[in-house]
Protein backbone atom coordinates (compact mmCIF):
# COMPACT_ATOMS: atom_id res chain seq x y z
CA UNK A 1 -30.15 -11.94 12.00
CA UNK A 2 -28.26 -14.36 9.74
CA UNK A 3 -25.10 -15.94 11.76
CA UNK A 4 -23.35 -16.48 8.81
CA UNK A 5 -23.52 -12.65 7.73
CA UNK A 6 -22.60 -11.39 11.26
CA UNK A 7 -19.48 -13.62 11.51
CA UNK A 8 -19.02 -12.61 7.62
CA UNK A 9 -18.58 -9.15 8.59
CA UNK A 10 -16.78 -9.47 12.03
CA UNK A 11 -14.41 -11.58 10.32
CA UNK A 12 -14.23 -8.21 7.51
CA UNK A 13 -13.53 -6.02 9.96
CA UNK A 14 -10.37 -7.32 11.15
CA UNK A 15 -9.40 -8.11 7.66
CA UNK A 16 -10.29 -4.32 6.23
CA UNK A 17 -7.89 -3.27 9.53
CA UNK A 18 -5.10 -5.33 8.36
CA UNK A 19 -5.66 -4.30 5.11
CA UNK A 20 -5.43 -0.80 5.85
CA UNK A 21 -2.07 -1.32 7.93
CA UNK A 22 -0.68 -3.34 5.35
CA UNK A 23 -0.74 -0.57 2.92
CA UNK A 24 -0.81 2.54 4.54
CA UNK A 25 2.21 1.43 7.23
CA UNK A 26 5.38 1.11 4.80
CA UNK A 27 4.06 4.41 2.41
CA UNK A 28 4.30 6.50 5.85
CA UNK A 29 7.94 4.55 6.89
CA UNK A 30 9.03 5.84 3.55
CA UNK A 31 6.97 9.28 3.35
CA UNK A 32 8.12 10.20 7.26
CA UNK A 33 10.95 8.82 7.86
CA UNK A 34 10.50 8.04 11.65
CA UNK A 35 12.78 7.37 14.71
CA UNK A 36 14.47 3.92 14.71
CA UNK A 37 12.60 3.49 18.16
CA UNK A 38 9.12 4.38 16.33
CA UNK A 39 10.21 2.07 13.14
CA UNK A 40 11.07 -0.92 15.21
CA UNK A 41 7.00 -0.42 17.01
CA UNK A 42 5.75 -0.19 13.26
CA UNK A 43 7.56 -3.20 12.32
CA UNK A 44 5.42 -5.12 14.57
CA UNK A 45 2.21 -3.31 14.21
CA UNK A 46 3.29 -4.14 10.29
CA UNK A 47 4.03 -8.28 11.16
CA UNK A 48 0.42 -8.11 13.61
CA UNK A 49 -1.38 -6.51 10.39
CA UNK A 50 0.05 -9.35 8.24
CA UNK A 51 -0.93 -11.92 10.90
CA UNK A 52 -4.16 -10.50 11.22
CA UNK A 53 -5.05 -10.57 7.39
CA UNK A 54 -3.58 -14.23 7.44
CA UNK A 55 -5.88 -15.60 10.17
CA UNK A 56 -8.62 -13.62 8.15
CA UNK A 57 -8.44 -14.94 5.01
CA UNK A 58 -8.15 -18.55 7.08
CA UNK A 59 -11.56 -17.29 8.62
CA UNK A 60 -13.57 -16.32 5.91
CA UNK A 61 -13.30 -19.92 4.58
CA UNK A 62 -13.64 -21.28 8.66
CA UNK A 63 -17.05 -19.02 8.87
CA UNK A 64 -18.04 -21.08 5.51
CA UNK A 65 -17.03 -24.41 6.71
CA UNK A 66 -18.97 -24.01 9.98
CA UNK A 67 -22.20 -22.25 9.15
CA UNK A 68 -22.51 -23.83 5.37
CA UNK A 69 -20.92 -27.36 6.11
CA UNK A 70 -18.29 -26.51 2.89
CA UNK A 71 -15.08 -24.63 1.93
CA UNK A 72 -16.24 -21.95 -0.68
CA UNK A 73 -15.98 -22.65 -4.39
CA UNK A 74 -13.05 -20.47 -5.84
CA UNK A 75 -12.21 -21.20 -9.76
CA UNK A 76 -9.80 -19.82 -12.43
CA UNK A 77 -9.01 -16.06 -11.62
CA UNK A 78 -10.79 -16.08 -8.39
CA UNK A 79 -8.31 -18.77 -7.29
CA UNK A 80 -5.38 -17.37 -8.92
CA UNK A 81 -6.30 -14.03 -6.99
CA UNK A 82 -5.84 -16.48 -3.51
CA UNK A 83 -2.88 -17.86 -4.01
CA UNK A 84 -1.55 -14.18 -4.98
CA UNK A 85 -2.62 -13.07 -1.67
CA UNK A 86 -1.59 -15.56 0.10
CA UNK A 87 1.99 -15.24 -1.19
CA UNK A 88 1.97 -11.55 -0.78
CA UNK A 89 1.14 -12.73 3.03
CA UNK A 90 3.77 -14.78 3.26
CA UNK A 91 6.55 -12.44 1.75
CA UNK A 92 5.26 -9.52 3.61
CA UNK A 93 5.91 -11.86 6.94
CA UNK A 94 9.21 -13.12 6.10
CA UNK A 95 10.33 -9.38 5.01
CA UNK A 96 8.64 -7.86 8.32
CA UNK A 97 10.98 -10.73 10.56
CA UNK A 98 14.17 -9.61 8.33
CA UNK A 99 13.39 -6.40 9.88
CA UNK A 100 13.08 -8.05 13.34
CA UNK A 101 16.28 -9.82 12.92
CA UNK A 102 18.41 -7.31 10.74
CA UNK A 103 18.33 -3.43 12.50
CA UNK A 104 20.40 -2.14 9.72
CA UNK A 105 17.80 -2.91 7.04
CA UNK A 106 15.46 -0.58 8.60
CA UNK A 107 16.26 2.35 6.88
CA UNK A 108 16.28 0.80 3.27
CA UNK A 109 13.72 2.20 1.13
CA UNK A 110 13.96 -1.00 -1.22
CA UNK A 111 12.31 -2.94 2.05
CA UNK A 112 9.39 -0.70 2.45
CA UNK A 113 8.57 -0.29 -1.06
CA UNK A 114 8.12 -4.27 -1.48
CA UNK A 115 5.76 -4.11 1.86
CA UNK A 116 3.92 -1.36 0.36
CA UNK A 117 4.14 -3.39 -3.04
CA UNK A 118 3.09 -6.82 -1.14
CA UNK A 119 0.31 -4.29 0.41
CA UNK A 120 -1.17 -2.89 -2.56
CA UNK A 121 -0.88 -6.60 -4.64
CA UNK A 122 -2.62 -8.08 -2.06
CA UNK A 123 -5.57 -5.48 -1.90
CA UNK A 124 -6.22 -6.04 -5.54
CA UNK A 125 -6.27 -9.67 -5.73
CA UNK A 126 -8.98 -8.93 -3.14
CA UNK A 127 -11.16 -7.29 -5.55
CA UNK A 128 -11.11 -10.38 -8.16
CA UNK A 129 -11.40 -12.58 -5.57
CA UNK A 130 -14.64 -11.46 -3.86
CA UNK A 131 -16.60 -10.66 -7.53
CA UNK A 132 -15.02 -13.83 -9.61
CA UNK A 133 -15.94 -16.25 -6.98
């Protein structure tokens, strides 16, 4: 067995799980309407899924580093699709701590739609970047 692949696909695993949170999480906030107790438990499941695909991404390119000896090579779209991602990360943190710190913006719509925006952004810049690099 190839290390590389193994710690390739353990590495996917936890990023595919993030993934799915990071979509699927603010569609059902918005689709089911849940208690404010049960929101305020998805709105860290929702910041841990956005952690998760953040020290993910960081791996994929840590897994590369230690069983290649190199970063991988990322040009033009490929890169563009990266730093997409990695500002939908970052946006999808700083809107999951608003949460944290402001109850009353629980219940906005607007809030959830950009997660599941920041979600769904993210999961297609994923495509380009795996086949265009």
């Amino acid at each position: 067995m190839q290390l590389d692949n193994l710690l390739y696909s353990l590495v996917q695993v936890i990023h595919n799980f993030g993934a799915a949170a990071a979509v699927g999480l603010p569609i059902a906030v918005v689709r089911l309407r849940p208690s404010p107790d049960f929101v305020q438990k998805l709105i860290w499941i929702g910041l841990a899924a956005w952690l998760a695909q953040t020290a993910s991404g960081i791996g994929f390119g840590a897994v590369s580093y230690v069983t290649l000896g190199e970063l991988p090579e990322i040009h033009n779209l490929a890169f563009a699709a990266l730093v997409v991602k990695i500002l939908c990360a970052a946006l999808a943190i700083l809107l999951f701590v608003a949460l944290l710190l402001r109850p009353a913006a629980r219940t906005a719509n607007g809030v959830w739609f950009a997660l599941s925006g920041c979600g769904s952004t993210a999961l297609l810049c994923a495509a380009f970047l795996r086949w265009f690099s």
